[in-house]
C-alpha atoms as a PDB file:
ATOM      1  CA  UNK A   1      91.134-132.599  16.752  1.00  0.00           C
ATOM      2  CA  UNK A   2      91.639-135.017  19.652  1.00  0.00           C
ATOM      3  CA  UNK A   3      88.790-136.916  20.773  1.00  0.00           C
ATOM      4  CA  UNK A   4      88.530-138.329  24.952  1.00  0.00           C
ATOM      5  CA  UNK A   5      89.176-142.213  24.786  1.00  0.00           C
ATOM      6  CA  UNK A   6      86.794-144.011  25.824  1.00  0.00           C
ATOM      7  CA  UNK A   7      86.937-145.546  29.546  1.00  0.00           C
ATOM      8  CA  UNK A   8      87.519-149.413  29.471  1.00  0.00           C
ATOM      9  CA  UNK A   9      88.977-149.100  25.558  1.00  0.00           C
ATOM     10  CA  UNK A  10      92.114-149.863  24.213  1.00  0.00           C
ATOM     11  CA  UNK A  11      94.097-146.629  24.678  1.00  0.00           C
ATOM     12  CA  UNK A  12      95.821-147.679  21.185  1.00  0.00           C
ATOM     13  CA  UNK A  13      92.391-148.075  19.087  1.00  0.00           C
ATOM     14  CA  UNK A  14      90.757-145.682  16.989  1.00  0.00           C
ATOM     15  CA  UNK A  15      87.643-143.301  17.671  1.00  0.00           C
ATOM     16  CA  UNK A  16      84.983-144.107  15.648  1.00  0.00           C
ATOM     17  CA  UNK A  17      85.783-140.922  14.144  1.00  0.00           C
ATOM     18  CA  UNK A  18      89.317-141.606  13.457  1.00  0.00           C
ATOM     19  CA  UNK A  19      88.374-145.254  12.145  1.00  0.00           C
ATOM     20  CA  UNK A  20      86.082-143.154   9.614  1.00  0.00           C
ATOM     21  CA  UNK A  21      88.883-140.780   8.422  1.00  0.00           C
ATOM     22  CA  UNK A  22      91.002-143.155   8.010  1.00  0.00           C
ATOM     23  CA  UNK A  23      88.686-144.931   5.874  1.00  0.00           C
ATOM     24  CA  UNK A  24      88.152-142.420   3.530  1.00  0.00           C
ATOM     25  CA  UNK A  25      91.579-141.399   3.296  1.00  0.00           C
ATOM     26  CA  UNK A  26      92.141-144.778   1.792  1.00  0.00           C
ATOM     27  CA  UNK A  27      89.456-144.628  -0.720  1.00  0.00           C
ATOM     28  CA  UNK A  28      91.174-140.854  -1.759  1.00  0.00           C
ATOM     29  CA  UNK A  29      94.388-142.510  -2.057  1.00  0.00           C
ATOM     30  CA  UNK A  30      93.303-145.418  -4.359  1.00  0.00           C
ATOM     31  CA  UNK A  31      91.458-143.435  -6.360  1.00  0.00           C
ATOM     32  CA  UNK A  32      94.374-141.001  -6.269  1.00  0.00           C
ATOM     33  CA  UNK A  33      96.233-143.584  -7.245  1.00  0.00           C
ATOM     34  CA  UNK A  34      93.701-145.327  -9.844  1.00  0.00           C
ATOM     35  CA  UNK A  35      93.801-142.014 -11.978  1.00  0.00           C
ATOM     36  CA  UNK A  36      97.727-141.326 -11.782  1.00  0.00           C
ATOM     37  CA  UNK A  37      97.819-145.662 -13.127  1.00  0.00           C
ATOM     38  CA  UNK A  38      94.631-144.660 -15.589  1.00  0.00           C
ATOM     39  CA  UNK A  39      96.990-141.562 -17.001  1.00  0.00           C
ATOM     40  CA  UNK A  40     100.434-143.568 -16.783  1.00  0.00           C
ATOM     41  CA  UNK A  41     100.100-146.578 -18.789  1.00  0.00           C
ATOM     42  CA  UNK A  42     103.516-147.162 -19.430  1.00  0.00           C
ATOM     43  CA  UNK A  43     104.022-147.880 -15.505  1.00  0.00           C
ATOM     44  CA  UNK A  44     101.217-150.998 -15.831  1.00  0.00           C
ATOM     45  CA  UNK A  45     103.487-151.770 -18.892  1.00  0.00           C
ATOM     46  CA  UNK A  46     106.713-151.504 -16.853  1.00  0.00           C
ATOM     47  CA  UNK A  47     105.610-153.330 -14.129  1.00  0.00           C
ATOM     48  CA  UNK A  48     103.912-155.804 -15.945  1.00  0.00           C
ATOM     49  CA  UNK A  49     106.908-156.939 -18.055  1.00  0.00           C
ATOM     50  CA  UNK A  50     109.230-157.347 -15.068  1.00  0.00           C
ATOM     51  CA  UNK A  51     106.681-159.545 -13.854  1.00  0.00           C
ATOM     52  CA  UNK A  52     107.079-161.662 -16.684  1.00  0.00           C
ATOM     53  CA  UNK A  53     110.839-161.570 -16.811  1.00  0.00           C
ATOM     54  CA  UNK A  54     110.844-162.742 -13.686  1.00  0.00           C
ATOM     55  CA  UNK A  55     109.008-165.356 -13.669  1.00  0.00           C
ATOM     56  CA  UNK A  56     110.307-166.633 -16.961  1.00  0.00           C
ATOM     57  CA  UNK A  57     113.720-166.475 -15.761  1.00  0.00           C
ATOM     58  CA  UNK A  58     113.121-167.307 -12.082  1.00  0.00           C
ATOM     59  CA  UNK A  59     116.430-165.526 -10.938  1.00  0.00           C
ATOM     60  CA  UNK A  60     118.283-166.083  -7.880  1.00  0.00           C
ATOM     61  CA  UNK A  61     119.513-162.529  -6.892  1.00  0.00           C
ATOM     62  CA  UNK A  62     115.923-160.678  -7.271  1.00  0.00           C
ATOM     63  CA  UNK A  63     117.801-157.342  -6.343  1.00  0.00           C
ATOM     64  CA  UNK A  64     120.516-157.959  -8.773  1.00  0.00           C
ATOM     65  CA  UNK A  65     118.224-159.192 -11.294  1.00  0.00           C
ATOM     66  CA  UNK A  66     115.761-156.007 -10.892  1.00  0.00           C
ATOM     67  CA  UNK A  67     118.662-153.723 -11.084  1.00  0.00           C
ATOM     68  CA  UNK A  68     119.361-155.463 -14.580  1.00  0.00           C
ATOM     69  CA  UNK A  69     116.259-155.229 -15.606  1.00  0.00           C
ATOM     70  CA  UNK A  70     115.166-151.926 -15.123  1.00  0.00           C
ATOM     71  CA  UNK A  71     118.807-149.975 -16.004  1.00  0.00           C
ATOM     72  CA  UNK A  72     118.664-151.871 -19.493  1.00  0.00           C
ATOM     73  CA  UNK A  73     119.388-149.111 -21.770  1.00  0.00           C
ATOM     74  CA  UNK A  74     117.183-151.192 -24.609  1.00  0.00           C
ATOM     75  CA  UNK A  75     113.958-150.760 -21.530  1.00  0.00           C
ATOM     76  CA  UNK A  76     112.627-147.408 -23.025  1.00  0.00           C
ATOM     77  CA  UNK A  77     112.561-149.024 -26.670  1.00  0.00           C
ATOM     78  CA  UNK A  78     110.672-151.905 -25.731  1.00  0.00           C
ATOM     79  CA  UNK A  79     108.017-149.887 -23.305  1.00  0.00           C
ATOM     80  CA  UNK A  80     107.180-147.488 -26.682  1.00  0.00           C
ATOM     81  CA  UNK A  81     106.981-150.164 -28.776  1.00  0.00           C
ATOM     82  CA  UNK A  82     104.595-151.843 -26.584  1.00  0.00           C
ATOM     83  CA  UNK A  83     102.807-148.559 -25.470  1.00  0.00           C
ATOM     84  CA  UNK A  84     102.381-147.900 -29.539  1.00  0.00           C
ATOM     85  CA  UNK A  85     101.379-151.452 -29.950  1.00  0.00           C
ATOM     86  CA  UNK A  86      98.374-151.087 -27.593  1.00  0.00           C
ATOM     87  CA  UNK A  87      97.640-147.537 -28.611  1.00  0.00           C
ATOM     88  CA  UNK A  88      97.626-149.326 -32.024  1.00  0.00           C
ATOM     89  CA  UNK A  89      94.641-152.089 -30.392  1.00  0.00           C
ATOM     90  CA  UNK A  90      92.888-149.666 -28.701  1.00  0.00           C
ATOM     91  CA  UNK A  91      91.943-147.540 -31.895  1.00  0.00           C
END
C-alpha cells in the first residue's frame, strides 16, 4: 500500500499514514512484550541479578564476564529459589 510522496518532502520521511502504523506497531510490540515479561518472571529475575553482579563486581571483560555468569551451572538453582521466594511474598 504505497502512498505518492509528497512534492517538496523528504523522499526518505514517512506518510502520515506510515508515521501512524508505525506508531501503533510499537504500542503492539510493547504490549506484546509487557505480557510475554508479565508471564515470564524468571527473565525480570535473570536480568535483574546480572545487573547486580555486575555492578557489584564491576568486571573488566563484560563479554567474558556475561558468559560466566549466565553458563553457571548453579544459575537455575538460584533463579527458583528466588522465583519461590517471591511467589512465597506475593501470597
Amino acid at each position: 500500500m504505497a502512498t505518492a510522496p509528497v512534492l517538496g518532502s523528504d523522499p526518505g520521511a514517512l506518510s502520515a499514514e506510515q508515521q501512524q502504523e508505525l506508531r501503533n506497531f510499537k504500542i503492539s510490540t510493547r504490549i506484546a512484550n509487557e505480557r510475554y515479561l508479565r508471564t515470564h518472571r524468571d527473565v525480570a529475575l535473570l536480568i535483574g541479578g546480572f545487573l547486580r553482579a555486575i555492578l557489584l563486581k564491576r568486571p573488566e571483560n563484560v563479554p567474558e564476564f556475561a558468559a560466566d555468569y549466565f553458563t553457571d551451572p548453579e544459575l537455575p538453582g538460584r533463579l527458583q529459589a528466588q522465583l519461590a521466594l517471591r511467589e512465597g511474598r506475593a501470597q
